[in-house]
Protein backbone atom coordinates (compact mmCIF):
# COMPACT_ATOMS: atom_id res chain seq x y z
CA UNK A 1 188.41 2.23 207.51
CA UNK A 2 191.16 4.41 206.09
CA UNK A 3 191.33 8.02 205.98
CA UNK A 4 190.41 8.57 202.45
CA UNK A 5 187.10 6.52 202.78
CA UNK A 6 186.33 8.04 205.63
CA UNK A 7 186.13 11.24 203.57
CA UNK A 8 184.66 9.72 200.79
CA UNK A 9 181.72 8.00 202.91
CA UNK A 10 180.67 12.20 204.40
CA UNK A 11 180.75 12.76 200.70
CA UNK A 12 178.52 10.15 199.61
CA UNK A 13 176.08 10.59 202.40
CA UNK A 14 175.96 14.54 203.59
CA UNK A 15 177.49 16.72 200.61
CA UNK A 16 174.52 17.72 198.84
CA UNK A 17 173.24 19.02 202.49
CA UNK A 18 176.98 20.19 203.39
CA UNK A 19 176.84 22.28 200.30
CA UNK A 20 173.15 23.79 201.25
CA UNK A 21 174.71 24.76 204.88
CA UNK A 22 177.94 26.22 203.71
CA UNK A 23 181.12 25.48 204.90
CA UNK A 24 180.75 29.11 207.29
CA UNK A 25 177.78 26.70 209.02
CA UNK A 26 179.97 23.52 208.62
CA UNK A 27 182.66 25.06 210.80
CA UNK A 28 180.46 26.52 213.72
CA UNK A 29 178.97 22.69 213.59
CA UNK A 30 182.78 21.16 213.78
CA UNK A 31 183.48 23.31 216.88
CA UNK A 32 179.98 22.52 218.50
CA UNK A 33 180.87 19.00 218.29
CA UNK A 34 184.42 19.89 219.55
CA UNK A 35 182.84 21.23 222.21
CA UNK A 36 180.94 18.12 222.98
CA UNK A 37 183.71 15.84 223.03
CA UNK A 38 185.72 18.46 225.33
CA UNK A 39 182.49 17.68 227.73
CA UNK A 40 182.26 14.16 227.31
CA UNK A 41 185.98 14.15 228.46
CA UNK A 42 185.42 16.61 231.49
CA UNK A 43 182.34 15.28 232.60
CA UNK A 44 184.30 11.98 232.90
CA UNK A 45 181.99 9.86 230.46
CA UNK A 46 182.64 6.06 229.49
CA UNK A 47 184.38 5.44 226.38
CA UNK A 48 181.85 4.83 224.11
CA UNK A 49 180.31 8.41 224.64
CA UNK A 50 183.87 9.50 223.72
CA UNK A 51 184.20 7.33 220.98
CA UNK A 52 180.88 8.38 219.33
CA UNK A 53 182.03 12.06 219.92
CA UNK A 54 185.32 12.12 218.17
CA UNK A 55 183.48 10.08 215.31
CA UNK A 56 181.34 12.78 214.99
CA UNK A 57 184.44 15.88 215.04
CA UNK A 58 186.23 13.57 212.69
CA UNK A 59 182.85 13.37 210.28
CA UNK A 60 182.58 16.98 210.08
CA UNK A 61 185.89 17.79 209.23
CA UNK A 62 185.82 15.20 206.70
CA UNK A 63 182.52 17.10 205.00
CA UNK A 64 184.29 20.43 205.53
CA UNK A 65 187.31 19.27 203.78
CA UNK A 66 184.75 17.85 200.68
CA UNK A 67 183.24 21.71 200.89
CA UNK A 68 187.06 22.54 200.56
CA UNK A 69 187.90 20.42 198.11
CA UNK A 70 190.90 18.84 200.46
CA UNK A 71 191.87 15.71 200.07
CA UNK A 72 192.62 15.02 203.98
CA UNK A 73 195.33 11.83 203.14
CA UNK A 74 197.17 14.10 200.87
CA UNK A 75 197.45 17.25 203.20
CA UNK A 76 198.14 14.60 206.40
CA UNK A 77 200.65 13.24 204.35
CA UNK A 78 202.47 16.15 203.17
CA UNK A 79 202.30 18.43 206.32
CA UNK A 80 203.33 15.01 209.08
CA UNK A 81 204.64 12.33 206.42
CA UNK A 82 207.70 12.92 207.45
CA UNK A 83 207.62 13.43 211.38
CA UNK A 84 206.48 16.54 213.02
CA UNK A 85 205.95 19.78 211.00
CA UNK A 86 208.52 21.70 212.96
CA UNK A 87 210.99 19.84 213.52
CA UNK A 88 210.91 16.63 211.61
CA UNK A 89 211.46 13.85 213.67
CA UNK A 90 209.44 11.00 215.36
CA UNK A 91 208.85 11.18 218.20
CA UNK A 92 208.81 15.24 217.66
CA UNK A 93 211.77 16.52 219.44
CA UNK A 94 210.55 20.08 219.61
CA UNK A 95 211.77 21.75 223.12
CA UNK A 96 209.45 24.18 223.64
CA UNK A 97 206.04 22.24 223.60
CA UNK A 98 204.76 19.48 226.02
């Protein structure tokens, strides 16, 4: 599945409820299920538990970019479509991160 259907499948299933929530609610939900991938990976849990997790922090910030109206291919592409956003290359050859 790319990207853009991805985005388009949280639209098609959860908008109508994403709009209800509001994308102040969408965002505390996003970080809650950041927060349960961060303890899926501490805890040491199989991959599948951390596959399911990241599904689920990738399937919210697809709905909050529909609340947004950001179309997450075209701001991936423009911000990293050319290497890293500081310095431009691939494999980024910025000194001052890890």
């Amino acid at each position: 599945m790319e990207l853009h259907e991805a985005q388009d499948l949280m639209r098609r299933i959860y908008l109508e409820r994403d709009r209800r929530r509001g994308v102040e609610r969408t965002i505390l939900r996003t970080f809650q299920e950041l927060a349960e991938l961060s303890d899926a990976f501490l805890k040491g849990d199989d991959h599948s538990s951390i596959n399911s997790e990241l599904a689920d922090v990738l399937a919210w910030v697809c709905s909050l970019a529909n609340l947004l109206d950001v179309d997450l291919t075209q701001a991936l592409t423009k911000k990293y479509g050319s290497g890293c956003s500081r310095c431009g290359h691939t494999p980024c050859e910025c000194k001052d991160t890890p």
